[in-house]
C-alpha atoms as a PDB file:
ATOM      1  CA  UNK A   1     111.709-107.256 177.428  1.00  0.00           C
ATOM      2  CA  UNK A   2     111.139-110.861 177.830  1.00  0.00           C
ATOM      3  CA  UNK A   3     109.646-112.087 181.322  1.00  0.00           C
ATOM      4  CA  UNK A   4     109.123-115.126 182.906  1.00  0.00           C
ATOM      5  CA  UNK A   5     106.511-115.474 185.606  1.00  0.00           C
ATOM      6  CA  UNK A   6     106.923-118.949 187.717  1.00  0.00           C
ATOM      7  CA  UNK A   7     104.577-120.685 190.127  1.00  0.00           C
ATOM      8  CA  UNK A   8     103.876-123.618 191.726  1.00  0.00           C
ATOM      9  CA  UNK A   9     106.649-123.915 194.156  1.00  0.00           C
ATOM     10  CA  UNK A  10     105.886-125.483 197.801  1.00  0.00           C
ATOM     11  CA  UNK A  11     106.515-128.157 200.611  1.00  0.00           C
ATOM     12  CA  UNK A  12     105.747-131.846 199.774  1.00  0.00           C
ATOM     13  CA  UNK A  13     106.415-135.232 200.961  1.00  0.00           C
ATOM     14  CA  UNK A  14     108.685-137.690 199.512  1.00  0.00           C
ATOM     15  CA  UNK A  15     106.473-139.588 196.818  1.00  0.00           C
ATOM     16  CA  UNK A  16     104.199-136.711 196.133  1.00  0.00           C
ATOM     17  CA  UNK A  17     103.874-134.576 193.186  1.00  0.00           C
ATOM     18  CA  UNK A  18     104.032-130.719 192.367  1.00  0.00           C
ATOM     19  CA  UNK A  19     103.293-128.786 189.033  1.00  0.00           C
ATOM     20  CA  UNK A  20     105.905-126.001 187.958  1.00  0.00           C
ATOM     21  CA  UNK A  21     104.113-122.993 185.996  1.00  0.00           C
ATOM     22  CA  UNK A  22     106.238-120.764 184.164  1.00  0.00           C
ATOM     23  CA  UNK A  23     103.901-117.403 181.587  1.00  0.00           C
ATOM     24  CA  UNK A  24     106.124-116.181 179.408  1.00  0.00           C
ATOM     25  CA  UNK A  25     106.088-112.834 177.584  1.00  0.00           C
ATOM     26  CA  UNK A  26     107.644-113.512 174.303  1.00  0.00           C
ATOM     27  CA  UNK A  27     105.416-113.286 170.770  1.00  0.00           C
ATOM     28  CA  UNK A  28     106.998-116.273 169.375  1.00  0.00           C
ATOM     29  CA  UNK A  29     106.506-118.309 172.290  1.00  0.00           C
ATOM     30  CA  UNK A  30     106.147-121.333 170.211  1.00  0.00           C
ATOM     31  CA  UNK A  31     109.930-121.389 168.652  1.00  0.00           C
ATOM     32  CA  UNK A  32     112.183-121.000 172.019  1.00  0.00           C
ATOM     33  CA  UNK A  33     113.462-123.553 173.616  1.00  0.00           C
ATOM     34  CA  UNK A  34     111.925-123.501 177.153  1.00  0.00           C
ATOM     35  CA  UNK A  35     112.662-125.339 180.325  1.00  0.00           C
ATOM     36  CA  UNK A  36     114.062-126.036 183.828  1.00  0.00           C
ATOM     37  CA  UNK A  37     116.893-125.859 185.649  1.00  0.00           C
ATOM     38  CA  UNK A  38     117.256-126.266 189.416  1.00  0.00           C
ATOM     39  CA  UNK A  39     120.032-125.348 192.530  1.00  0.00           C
ATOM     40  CA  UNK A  40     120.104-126.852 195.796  1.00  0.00           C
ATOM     41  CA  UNK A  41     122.219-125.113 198.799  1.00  0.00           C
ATOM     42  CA  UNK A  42     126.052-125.584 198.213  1.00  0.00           C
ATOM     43  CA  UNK A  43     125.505-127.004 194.740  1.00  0.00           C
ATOM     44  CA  UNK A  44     125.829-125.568 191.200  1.00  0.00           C
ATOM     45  CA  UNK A  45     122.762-125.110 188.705  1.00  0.00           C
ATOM     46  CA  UNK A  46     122.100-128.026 186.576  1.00  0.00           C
ATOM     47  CA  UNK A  47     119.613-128.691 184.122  1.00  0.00           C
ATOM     48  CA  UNK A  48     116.538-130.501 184.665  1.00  0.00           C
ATOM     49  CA  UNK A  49     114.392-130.490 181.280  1.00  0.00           C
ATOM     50  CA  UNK A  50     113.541-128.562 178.513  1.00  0.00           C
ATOM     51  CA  UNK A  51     111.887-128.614 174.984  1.00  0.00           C
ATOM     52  CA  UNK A  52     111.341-127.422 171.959  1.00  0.00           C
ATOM     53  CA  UNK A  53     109.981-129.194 169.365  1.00  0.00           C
ATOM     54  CA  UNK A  54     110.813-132.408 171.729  1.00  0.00           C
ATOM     55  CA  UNK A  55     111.633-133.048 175.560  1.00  0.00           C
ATOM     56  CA  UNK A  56     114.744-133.513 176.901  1.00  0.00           C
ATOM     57  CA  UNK A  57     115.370-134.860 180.439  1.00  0.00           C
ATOM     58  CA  UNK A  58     118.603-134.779 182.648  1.00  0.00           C
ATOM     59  CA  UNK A  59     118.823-138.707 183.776  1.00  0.00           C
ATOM     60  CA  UNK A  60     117.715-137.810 187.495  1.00  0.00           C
ATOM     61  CA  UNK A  61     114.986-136.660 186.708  1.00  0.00           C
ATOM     62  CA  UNK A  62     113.893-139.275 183.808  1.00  0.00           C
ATOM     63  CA  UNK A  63     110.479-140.742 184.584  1.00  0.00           C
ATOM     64  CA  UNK A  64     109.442-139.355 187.197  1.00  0.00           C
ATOM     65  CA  UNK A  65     109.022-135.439 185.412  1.00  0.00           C
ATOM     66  CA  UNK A  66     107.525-134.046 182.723  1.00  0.00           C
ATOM     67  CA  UNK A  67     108.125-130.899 180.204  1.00  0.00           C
ATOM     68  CA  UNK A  68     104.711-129.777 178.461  1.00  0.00           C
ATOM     69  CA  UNK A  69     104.004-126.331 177.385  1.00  0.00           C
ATOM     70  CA  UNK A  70     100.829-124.626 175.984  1.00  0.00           C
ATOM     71  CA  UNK A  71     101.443-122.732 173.456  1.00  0.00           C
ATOM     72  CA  UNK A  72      97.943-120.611 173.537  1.00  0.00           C
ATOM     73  CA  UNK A  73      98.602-119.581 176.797  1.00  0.00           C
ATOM     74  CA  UNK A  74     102.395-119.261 176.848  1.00  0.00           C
ATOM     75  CA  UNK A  75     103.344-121.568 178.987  1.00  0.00           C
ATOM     76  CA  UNK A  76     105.439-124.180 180.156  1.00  0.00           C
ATOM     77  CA  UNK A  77     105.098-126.607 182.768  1.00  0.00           C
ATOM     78  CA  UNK A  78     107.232-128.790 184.764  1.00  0.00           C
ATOM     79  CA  UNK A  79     105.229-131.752 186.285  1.00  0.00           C
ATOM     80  CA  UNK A  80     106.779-133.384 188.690  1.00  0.00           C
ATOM     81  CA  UNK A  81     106.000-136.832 190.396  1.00  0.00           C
ATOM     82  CA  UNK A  82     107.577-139.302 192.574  1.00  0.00           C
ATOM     83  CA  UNK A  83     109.749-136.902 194.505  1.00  0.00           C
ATOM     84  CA  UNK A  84     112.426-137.306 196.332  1.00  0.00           C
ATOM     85  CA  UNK A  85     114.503-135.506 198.932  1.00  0.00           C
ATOM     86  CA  UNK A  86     117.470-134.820 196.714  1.00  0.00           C
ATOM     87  CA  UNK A  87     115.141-132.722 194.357  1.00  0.00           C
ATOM     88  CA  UNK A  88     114.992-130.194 197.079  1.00  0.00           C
ATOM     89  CA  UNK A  89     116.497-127.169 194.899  1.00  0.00           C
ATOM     90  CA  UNK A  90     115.568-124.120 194.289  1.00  0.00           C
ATOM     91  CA  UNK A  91     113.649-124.161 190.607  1.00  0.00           C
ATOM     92  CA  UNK A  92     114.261-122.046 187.815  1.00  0.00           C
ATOM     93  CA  UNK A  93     112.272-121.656 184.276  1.00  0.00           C
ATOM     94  CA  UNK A  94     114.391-120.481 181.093  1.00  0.00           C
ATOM     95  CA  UNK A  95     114.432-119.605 177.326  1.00  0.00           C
ATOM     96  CA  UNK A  96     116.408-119.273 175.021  1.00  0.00           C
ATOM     97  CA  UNK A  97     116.315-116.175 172.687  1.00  0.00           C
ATOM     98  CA  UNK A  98     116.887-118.708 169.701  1.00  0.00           C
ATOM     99  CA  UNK A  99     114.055-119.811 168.030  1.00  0.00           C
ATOM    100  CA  UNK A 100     115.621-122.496 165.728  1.00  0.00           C
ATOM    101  CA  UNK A 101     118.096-125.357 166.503  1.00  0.00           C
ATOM    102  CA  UNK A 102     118.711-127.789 169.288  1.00  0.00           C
ATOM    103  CA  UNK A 103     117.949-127.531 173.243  1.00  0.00           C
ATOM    104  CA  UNK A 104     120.428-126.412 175.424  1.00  0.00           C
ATOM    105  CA  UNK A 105     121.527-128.116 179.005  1.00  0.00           C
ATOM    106  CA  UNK A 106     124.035-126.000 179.584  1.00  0.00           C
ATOM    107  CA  UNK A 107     122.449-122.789 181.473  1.00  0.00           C
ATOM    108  CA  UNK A 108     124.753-120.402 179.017  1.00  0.00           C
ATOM    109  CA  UNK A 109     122.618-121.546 176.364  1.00  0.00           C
ATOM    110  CA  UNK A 110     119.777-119.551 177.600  1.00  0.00           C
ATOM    111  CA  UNK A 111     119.510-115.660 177.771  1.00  0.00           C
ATOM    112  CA  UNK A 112     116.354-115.427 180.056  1.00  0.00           C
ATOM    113  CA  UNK A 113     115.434-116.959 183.646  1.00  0.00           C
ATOM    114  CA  UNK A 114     112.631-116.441 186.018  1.00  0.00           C
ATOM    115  CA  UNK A 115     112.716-115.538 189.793  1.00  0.00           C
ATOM    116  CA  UNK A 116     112.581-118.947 190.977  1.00  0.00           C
ATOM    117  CA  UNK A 117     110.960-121.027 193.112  1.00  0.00           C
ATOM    118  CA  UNK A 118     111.437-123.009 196.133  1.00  0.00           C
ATOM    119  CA  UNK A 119     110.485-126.695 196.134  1.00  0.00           C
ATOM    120  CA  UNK A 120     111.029-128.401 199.213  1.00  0.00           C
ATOM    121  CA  UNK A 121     110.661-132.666 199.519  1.00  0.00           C
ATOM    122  CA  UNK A 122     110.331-133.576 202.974  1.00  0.00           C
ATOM    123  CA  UNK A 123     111.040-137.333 204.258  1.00  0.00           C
END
């Protein structure tokens, strides 16, 4: 059973950064498209980023974020800088059980989702 493990959630001010963690518990880590997608109160989910082979960004977030991942320790990263209020969403780290092909942003294109965390930007 595939898990993903998040971290790095918390309170910031506008114009400050945070870094998303997300462990993952799959053996072929390095194939699956991995990423981030985030929901604030009253809205619906919508992708953020994601990679596999190369990073994809939705166009709020382009610039200011960045999708990494480590592939020795299973992980992927969001880093995020430059926030703003409207990124005030609860965050959520995903992969997709295929390990060939393109990236998904729709959130039906991946199988498995962490717990989610809570990133608050405060004005």
């Amino acid at each position: 059973q595939v898990q993903l493990a998040e971290s790095g959630g918390g309170l910031q001010q506008v114009g400050g950064s945070l870094r998303l963690s997300c462990a993952a518990s799959v053996p072929t880590f390095s194939s699956h498209a991995m990423g981030w997608f985030r929901q604030a109160p009253g809205k619906e989910r919508e992708f953020v980023a994601a990679m596999r082979w190369s990073d994809y960004y939705s166009d709020s977030v382009k610039g200011r974020f960045t999708v990494s991942r480590d592939n020795a320790k299973n992980t992927v990263y969001l880093q995020m800088n430059r926030l703003k209020p409207e990124d005030t969403a609860v965050y959520y780290c995903v992969l997709s059980r295929i390990v060939m092909g393109g990236v998904p942003r729709d959130p039906r294109g991946y199988e498995y989702w962490g717990q989610g965390t809570q990133v608050t930007v405060s004005s």
